[in-house]
N, C-alpha and C. Protein backbone atom coordinates (compact mmCIF):
# COMPACT_ATOMS: atom_id res chain seq x y z
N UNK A 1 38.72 -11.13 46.81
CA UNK A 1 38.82 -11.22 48.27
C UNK A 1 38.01 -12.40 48.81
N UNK A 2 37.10 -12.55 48.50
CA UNK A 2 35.92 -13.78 48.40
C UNK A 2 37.01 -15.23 48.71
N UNK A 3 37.72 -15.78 47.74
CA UNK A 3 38.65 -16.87 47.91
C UNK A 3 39.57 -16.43 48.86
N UNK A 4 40.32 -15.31 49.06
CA UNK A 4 41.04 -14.92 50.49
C UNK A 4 40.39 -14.95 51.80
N UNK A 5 39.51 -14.57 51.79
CA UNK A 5 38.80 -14.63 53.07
C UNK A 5 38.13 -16.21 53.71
N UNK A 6 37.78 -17.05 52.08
CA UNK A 6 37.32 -18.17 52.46
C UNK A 6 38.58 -18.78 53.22
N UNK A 7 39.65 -18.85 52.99
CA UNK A 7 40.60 -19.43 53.01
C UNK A 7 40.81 -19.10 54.10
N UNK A 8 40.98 -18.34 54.51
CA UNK A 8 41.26 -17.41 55.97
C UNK A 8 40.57 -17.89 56.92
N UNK A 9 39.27 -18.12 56.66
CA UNK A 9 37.91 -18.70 57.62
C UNK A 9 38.85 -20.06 57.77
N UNK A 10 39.12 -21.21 56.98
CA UNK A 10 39.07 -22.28 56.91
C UNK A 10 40.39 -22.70 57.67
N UNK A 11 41.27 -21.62 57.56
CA UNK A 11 42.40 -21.88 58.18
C UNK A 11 42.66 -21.60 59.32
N UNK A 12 41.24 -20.33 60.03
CA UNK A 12 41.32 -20.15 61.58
C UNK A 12 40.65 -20.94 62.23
N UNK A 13 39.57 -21.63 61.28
CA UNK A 13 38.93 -23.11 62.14
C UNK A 13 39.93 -24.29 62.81
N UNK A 14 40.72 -24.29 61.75
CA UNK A 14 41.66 -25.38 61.93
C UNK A 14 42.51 -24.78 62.64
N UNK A 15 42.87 -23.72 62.91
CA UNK A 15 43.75 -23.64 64.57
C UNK A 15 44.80 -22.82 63.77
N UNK A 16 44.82 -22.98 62.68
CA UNK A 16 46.36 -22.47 61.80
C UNK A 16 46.47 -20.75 62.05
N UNK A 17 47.57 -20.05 62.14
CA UNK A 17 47.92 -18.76 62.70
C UNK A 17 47.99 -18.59 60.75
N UNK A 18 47.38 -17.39 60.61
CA UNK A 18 47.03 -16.32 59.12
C UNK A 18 48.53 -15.49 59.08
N UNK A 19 49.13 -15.50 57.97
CA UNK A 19 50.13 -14.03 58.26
C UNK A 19 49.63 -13.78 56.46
N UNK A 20 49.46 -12.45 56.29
CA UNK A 20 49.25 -11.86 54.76
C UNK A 20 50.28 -10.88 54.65
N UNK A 21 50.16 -10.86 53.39
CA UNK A 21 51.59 -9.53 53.29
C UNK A 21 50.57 -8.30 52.76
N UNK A 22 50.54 -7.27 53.28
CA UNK A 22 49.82 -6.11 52.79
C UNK A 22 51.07 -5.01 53.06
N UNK A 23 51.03 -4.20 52.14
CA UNK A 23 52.16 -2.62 51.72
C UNK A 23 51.03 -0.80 51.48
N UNK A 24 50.66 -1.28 50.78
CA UNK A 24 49.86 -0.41 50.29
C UNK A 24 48.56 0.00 51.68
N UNK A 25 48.34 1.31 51.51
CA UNK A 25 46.88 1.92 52.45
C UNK A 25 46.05 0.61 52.17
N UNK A 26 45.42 1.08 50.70
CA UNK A 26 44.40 0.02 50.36
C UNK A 26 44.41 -1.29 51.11
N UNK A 27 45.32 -1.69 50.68
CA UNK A 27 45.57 -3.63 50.83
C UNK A 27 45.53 -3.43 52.49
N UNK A 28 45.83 -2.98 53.08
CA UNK A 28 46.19 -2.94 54.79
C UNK A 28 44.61 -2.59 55.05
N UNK A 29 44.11 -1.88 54.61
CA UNK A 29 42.05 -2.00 54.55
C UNK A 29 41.25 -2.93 54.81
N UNK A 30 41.80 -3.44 53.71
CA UNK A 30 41.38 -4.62 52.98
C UNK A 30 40.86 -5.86 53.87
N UNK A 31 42.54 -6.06 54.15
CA UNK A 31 42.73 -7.41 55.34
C UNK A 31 42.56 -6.68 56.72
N UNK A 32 42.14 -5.56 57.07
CA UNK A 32 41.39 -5.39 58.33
C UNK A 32 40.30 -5.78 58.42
N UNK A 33 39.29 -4.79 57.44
CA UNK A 33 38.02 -5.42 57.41
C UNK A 33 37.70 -7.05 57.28
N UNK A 34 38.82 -7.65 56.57
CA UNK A 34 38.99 -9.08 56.33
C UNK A 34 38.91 -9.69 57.79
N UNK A 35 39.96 -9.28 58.37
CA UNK A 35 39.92 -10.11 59.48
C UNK A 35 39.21 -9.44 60.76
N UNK A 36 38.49 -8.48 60.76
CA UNK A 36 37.56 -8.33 61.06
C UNK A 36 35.92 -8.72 60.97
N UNK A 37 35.83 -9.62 59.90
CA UNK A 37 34.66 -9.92 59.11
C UNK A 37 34.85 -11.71 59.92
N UNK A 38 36.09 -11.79 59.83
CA UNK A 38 36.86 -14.12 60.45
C UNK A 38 36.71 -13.83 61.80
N UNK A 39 37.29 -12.70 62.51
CA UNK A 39 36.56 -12.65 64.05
C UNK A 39 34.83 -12.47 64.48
N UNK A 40 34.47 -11.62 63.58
CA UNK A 40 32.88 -11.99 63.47
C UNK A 40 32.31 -13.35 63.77
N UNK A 41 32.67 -13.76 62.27
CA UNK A 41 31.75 -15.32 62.36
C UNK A 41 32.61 -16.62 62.88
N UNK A 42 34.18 -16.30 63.80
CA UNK A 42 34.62 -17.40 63.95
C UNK A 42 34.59 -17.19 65.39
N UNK A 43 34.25 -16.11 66.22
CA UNK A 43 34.55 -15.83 67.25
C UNK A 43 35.94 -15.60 67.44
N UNK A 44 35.71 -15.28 69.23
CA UNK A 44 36.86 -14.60 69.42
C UNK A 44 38.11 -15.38 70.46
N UNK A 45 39.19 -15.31 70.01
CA UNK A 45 40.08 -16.39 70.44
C UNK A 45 41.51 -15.70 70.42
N UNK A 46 42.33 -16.69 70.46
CA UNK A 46 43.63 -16.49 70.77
C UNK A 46 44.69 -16.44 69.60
N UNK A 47 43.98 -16.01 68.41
CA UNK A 47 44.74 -16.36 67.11
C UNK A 47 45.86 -15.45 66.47
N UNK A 48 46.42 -14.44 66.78
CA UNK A 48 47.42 -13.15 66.36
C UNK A 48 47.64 -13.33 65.13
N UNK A 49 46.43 -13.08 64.59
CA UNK A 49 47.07 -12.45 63.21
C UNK A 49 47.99 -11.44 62.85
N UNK A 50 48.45 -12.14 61.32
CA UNK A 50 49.60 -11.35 61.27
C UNK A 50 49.36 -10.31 59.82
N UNK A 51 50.40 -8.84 59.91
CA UNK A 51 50.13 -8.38 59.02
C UNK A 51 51.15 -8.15 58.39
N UNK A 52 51.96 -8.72 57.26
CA UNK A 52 53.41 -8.50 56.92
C UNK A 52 53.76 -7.56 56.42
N UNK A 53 54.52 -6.42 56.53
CA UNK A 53 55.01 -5.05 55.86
C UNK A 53 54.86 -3.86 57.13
N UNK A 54 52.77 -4.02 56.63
CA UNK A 54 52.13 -3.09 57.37
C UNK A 54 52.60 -1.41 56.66
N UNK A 55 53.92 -0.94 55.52
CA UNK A 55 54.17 0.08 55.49
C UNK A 55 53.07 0.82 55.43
N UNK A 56 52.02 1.26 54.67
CA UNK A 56 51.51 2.56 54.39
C UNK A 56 49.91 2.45 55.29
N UNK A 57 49.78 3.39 55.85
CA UNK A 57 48.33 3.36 56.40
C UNK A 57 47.33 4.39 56.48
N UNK A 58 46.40 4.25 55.90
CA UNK A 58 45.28 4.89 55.86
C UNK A 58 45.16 6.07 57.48
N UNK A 59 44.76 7.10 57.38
CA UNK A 59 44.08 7.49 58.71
C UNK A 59 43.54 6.16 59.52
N UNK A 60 43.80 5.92 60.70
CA UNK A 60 42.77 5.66 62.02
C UNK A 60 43.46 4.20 61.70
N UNK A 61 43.72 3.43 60.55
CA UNK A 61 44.03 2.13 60.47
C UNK A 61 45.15 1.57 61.65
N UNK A 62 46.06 2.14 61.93
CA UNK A 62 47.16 2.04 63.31
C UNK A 62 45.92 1.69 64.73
N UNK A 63 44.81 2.18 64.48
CA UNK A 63 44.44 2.13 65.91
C UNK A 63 43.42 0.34 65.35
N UNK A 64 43.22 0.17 63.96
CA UNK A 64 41.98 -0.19 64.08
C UNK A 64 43.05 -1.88 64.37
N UNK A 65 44.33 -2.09 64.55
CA UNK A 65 45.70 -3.04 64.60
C UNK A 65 45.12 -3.62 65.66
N UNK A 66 44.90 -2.65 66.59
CA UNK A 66 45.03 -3.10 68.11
C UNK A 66 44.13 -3.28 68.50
N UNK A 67 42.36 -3.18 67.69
CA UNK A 67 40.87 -3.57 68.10
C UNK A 67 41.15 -5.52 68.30
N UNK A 68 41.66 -5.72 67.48
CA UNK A 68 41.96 -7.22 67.52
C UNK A 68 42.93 -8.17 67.68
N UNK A 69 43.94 -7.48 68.19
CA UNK A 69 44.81 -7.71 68.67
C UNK A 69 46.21 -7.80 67.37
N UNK A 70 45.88 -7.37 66.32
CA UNK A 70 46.70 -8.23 64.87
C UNK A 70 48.13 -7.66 65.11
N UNK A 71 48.65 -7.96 64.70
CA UNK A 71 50.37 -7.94 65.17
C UNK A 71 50.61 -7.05 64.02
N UNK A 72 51.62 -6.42 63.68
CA UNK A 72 51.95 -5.89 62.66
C UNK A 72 53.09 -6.25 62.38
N UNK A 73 53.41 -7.20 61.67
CA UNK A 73 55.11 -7.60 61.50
C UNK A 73 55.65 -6.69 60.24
N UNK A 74 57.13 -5.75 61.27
CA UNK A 74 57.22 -4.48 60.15
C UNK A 74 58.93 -4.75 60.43
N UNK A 75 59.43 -4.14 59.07
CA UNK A 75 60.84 -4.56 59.15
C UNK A 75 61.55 -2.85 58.69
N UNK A 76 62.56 -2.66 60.25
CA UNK A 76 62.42 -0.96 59.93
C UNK A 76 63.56 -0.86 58.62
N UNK A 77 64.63 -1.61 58.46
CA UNK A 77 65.64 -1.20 57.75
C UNK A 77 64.99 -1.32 56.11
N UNK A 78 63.54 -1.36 55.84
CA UNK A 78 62.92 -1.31 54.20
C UNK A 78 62.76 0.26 54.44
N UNK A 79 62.74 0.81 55.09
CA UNK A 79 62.23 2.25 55.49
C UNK A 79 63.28 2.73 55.11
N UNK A 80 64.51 2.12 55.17
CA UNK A 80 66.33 3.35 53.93
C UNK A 80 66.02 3.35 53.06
N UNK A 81 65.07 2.10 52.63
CA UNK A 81 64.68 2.02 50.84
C UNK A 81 63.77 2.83 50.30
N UNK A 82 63.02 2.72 50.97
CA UNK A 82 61.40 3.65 51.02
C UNK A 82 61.77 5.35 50.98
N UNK A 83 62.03 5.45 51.93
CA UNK A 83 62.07 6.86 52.38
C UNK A 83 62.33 7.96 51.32
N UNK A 84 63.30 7.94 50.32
CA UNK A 84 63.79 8.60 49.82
C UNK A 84 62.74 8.73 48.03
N UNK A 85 62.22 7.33 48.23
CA UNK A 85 61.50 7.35 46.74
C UNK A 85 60.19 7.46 47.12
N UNK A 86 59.21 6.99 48.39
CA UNK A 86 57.79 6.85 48.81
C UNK A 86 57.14 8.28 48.30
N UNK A 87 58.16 10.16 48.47
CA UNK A 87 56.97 10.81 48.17
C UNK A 87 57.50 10.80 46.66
N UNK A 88 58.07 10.62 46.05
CA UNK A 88 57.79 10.69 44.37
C UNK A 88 56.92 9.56 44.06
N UNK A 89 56.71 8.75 44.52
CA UNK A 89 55.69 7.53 44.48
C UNK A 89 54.21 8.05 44.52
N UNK A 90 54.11 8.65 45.94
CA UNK A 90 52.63 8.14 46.19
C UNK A 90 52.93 10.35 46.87
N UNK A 91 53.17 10.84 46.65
CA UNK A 91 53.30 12.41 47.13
C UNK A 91 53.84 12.51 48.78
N UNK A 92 54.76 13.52 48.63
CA UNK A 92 55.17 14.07 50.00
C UNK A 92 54.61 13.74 51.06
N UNK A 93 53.20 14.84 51.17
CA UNK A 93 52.10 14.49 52.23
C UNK A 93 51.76 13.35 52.77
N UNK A 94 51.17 12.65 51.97
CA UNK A 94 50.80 11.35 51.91
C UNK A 94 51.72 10.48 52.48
N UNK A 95 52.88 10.24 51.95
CA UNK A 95 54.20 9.26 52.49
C UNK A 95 54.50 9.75 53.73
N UNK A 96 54.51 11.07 54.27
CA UNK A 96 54.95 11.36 55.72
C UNK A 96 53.54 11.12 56.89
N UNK A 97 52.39 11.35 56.13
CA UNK A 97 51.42 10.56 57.06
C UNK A 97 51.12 8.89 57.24
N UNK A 98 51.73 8.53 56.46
CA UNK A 98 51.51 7.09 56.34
C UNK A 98 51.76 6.06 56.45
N UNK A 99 53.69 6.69 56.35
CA UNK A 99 54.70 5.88 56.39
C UNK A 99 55.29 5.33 57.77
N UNK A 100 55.29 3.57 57.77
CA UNK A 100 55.68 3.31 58.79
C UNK A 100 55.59 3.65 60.19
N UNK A 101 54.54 3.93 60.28
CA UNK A 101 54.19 4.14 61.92
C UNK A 101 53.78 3.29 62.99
N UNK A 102 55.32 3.36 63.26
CA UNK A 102 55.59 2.36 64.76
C UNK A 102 55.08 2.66 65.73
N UNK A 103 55.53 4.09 66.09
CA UNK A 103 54.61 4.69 67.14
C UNK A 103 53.51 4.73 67.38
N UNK A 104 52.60 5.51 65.93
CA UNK A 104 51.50 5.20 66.08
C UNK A 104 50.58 3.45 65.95
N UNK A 105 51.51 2.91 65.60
CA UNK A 105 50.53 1.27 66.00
C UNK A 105 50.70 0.83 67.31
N UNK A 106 52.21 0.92 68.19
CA UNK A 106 51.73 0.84 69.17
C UNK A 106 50.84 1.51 70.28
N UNK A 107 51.10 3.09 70.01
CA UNK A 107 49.89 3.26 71.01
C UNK A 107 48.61 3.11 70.24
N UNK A 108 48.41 2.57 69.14
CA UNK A 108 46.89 1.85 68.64
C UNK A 108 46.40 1.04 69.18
N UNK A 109 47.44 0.09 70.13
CA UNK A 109 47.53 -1.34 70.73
C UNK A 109 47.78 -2.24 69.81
N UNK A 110 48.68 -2.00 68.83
CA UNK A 110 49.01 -3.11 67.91
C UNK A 110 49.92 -3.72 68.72
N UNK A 111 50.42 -5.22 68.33
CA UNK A 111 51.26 -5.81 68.72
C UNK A 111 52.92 -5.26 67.39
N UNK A 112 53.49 -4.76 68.17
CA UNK A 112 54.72 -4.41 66.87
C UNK A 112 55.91 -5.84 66.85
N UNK A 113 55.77 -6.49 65.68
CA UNK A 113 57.14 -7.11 66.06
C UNK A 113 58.15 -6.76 64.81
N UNK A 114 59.14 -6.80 64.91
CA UNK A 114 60.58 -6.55 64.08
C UNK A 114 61.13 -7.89 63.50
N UNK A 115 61.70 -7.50 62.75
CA UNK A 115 62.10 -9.12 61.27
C UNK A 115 62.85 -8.03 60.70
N UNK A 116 63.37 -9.24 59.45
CA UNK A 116 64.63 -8.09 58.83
C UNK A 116 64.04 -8.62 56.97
N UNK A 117 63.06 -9.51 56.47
CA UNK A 117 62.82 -9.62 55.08
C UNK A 117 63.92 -10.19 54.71
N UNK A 118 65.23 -10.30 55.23
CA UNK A 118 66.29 -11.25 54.36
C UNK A 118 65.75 -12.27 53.78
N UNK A 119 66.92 -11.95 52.11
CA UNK A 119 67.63 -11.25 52.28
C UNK A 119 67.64 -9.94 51.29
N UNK A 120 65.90 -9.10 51.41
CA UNK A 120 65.73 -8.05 50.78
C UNK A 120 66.65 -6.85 51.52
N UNK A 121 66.22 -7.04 53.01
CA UNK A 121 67.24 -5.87 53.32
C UNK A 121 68.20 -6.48 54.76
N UNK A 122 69.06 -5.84 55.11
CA UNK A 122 69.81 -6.66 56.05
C UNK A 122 69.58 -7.50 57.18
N UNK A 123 70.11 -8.70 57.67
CA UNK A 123 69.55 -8.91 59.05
C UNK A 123 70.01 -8.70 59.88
N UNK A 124 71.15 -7.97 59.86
CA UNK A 124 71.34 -7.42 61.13
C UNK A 124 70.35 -7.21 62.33
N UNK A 125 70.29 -7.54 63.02
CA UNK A 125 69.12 -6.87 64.11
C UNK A 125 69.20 -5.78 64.47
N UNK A 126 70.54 -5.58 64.99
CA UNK A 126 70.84 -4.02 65.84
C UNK A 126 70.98 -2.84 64.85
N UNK A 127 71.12 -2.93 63.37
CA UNK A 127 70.44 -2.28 62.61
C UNK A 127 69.01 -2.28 62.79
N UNK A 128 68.05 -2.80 62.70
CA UNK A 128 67.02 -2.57 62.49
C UNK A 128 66.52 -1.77 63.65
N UNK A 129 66.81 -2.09 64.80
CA UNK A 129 67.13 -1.53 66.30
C UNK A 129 67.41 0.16 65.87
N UNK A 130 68.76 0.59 65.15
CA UNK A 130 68.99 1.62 65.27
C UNK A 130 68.49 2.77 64.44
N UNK A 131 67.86 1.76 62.92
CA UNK A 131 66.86 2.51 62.06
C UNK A 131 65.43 2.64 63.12
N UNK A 132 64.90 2.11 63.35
CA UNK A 132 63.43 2.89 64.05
C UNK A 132 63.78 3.63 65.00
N UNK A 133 64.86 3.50 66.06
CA UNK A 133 65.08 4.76 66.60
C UNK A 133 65.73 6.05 65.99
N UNK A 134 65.84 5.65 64.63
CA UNK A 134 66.73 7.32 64.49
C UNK A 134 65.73 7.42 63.37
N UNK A 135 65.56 6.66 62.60
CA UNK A 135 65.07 7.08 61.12
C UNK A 135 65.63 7.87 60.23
N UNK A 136 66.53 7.77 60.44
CA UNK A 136 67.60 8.65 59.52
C UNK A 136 68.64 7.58 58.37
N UNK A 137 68.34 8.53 57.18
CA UNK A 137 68.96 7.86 56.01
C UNK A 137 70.46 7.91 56.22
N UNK A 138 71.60 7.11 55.63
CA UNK A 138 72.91 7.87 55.25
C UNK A 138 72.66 9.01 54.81
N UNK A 139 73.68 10.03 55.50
CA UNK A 139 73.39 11.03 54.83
C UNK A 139 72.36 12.13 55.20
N UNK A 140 71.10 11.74 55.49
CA UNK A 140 70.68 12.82 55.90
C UNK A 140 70.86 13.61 57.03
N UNK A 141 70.49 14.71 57.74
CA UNK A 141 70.78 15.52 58.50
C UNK A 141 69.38 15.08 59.41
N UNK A 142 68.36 15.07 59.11
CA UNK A 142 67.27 14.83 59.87
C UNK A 142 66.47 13.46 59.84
N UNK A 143 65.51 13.31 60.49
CA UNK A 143 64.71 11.85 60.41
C UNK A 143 63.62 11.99 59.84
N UNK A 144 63.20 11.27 58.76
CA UNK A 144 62.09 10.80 58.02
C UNK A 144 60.90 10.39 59.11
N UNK A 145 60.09 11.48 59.20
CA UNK A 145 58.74 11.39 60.52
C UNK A 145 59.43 10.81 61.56
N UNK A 146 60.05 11.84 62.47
CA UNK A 146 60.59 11.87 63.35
C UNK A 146 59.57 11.66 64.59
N UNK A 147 58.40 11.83 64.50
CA UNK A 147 57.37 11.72 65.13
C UNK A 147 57.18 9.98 65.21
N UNK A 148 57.45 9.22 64.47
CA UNK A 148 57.58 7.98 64.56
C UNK A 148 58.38 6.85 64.94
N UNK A 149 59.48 7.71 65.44
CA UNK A 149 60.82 7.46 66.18
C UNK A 149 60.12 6.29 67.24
N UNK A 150 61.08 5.15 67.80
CA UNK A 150 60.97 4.46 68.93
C UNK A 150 61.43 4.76 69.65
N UNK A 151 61.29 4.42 71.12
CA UNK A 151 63.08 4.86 72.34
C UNK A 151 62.88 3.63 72.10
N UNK A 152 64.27 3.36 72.87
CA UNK A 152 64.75 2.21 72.95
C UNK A 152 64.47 0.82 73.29
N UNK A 153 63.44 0.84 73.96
CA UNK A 153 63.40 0.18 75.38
C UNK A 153 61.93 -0.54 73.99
N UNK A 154 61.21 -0.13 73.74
CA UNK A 154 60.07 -0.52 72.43
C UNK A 154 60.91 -1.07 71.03
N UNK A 155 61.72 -0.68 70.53
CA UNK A 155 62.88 -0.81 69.89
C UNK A 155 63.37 -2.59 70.09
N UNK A 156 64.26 -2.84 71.27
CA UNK A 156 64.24 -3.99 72.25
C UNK A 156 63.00 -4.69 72.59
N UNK A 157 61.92 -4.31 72.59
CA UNK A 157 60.73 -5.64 72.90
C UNK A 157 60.44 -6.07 71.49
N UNK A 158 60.03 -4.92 70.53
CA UNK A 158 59.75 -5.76 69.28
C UNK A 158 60.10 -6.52 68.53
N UNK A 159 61.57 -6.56 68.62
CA UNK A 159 62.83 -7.42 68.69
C UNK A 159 62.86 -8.71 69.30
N UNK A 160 62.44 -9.19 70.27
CA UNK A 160 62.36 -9.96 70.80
C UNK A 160 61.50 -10.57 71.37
N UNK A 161 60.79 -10.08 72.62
CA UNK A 161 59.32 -10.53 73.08
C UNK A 161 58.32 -10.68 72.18
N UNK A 162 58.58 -9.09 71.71
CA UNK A 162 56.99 -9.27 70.59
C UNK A 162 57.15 -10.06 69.32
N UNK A 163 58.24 -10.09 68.81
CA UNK A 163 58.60 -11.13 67.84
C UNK A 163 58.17 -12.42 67.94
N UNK A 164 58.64 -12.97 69.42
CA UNK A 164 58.43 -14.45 69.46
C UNK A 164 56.58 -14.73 69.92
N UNK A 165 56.03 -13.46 70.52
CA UNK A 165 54.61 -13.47 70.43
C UNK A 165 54.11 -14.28 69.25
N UNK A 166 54.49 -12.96 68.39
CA UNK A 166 53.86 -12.97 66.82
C UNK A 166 54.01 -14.44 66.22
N UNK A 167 54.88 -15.72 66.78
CA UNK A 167 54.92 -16.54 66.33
C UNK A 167 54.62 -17.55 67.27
N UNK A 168 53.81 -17.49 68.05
CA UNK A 168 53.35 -18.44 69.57
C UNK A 168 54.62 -18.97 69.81
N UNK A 169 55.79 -18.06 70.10
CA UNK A 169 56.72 -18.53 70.89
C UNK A 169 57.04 -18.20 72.05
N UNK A 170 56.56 -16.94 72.47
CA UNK A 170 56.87 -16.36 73.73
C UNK A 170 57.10 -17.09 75.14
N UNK A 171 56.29 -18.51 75.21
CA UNK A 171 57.02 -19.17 76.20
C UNK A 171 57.77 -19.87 76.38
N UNK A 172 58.70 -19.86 75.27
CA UNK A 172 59.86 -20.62 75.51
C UNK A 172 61.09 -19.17 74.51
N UNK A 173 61.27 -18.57 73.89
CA UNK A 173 61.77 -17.39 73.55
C UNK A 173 61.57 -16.02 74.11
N UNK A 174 62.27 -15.38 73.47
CA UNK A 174 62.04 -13.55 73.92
C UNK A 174 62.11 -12.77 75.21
N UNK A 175 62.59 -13.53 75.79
CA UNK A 175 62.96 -13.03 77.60
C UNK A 175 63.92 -13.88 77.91
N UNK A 176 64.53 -13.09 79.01
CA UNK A 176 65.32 -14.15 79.64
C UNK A 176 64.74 -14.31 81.15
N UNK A 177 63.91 -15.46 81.26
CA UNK A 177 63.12 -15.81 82.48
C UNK A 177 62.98 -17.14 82.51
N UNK A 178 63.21 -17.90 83.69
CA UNK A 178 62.82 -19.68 83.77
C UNK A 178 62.47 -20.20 83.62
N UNK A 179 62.67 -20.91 82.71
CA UNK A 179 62.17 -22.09 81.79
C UNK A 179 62.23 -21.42 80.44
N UNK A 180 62.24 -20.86 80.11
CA UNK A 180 62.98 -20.41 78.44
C UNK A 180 64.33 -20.89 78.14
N UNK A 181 64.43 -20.82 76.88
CA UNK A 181 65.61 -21.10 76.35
C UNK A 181 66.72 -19.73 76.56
N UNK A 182 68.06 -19.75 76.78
CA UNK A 182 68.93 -18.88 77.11
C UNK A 182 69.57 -18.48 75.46
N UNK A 183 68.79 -17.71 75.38
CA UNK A 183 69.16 -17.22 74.04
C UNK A 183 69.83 -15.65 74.21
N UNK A 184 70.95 -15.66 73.98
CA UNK A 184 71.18 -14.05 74.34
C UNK A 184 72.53 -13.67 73.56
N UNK A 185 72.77 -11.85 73.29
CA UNK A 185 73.61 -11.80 73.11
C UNK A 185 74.30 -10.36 73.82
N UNK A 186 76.04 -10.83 73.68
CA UNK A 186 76.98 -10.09 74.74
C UNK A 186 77.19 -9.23 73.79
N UNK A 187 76.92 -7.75 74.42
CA UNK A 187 77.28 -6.78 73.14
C UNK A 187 78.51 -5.76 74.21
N UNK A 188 78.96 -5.12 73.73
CA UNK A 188 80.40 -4.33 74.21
C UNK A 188 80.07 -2.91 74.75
N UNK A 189 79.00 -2.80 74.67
CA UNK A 189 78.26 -1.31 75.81
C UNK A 189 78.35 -1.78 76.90
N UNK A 190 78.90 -0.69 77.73
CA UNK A 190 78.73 -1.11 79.40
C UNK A 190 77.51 -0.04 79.92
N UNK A 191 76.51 0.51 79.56
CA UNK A 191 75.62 0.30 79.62
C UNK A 191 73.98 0.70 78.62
N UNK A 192 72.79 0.92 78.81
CA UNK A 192 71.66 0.50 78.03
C UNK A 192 72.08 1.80 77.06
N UNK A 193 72.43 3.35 78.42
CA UNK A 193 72.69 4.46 77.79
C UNK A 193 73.65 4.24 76.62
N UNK A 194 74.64 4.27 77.06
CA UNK A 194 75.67 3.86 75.80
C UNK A 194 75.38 3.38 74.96
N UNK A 195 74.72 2.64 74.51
CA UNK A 195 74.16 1.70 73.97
C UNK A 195 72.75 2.21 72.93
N UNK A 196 72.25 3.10 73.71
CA UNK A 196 70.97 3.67 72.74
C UNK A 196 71.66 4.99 71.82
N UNK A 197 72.86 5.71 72.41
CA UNK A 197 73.51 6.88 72.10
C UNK A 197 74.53 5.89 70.82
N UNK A 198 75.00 5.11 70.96
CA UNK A 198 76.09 4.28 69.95
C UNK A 198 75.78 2.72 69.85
N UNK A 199 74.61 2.83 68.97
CA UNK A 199 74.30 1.01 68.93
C UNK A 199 75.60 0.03 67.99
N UNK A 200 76.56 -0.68 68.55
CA UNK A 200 77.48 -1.05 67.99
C UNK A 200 77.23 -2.15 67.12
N UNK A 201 78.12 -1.81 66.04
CA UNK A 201 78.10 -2.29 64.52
C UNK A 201 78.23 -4.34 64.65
N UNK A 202 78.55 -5.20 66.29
CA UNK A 202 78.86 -6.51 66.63
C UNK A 202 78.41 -6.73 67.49
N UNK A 203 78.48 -7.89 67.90
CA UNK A 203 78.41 -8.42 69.12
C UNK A 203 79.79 -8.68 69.35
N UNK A 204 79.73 -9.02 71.32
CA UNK A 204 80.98 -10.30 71.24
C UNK A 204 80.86 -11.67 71.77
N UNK A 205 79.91 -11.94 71.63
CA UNK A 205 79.65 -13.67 71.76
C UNK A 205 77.69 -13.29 71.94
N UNK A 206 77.19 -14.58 71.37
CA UNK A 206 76.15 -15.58 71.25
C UNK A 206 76.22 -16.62 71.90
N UNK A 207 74.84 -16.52 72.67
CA UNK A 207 74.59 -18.14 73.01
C UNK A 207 73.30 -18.11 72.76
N UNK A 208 73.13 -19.76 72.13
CA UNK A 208 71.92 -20.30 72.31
C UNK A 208 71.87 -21.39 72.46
N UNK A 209 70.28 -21.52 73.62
CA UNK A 209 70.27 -22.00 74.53
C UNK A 209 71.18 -22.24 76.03
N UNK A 210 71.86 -21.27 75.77
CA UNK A 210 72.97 -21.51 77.15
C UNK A 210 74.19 -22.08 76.63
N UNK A 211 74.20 -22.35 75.65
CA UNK A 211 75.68 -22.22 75.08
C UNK A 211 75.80 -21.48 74.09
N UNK A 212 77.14 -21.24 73.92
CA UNK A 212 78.67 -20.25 73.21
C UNK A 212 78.09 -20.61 72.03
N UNK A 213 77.88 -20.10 70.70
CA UNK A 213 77.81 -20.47 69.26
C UNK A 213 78.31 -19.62 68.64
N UNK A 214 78.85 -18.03 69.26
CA UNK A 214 79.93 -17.56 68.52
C UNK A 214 80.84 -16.83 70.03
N UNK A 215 82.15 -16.49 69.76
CA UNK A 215 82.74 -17.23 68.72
C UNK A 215 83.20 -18.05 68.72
């Protein structure tokens, strides 16, 4: 950790934004205390660290996200993959306290943003959209920590706003407000309801920047 952390120091001096990939309780520890140790001696600033995966977490670790603002960049559609093998992995208990908690990082005050790992698992977006709100496998009848469910409306920011946060883009991405780029897409719900009840499998047109790019 010694050479990780140096590195870490050297790269928040220089202005450079940190993203690590941590999975495991442990490793997600690890690089808290880590970057808890670079806000210490580098002071305190505007830097959003990033934490890539974020899946498994220790007790209290969801809250300790949002002491420093660290983003948690989590991608829900690895959670079809996970779900079904995590308690023969690491035990039942354990995987349903641990696993993927969206909910609980944001009310930790984590920053949540959404990505898709392509091309480990799909990029669809509005998949990933419709896995954290349902959490439900093919197939199953119920949701894998249903307690960790998103509504919608959190679902839609991490997606977008908080996404382009996580990458100092937010003022020119992730909203549609003046002076941003017109990035948007036309989907075939006539309205949000419809839309959270049947998230549809397309779009029907893209634009970016204010123009048509499909179809």
């Amino acid at each position: 950790m010694d050479v990780l952390l140096n590195a870490t120091l050297e790269s928040d001096k220089s202005g450079l934004q940190v993203a690590i990939h941590a999975i495991g309780d442990k490793a997600n520890d690890m690089l808290l205390d880590m970057f808890d140790k670079v806000v210490s001696l580098n002071g305190t600033k505007d830097r959003r660290f990033r934490i890539e995966h974020a899946q498994h977490l220790s007790p209290g670790a969801a809250t300790r996200f949002g002491e420093h603002g660290i983003i948690a960049s989590v991608q829900p559609d690895h959670l079809l993959d996970d779900a079904d093998s995590a308690g023969r992995k690491i035990g039942v208990e354990r995987a349903e306290r641990s696993s993927y908690l969206f909910r609980s990082l944001l009310a930790g005050g984590a920053h949540l943003a959404f990505g898709s790992d392509w091309p480990v698992s799909d990029i669809y977006p509005l998949q990933a959209i419709r896995t954290a709100m349902s959490r439900k496998l093919p197939g199953w009848e119920a949701p894998w920590i249903s307690a960790e469910r998103l509504p919608l409306d959190d679902s839609l920011k991490a997606h977008t706003i908080s996404a382009a946060y996580a990458c100092f883009l937010d003022h020119v991405l992730g909203s549609l407000v003046e002076g941003k780029y017109a990035d948007f897409v036309v989907l075939p719900s006539t309205s949000w309801r419809e839309f959270a009840d049947d998230i549809p499998g397309h779009v029907l047109a893209t634009y970016v920047n204010g123009k048509q790019a499909y179809p």
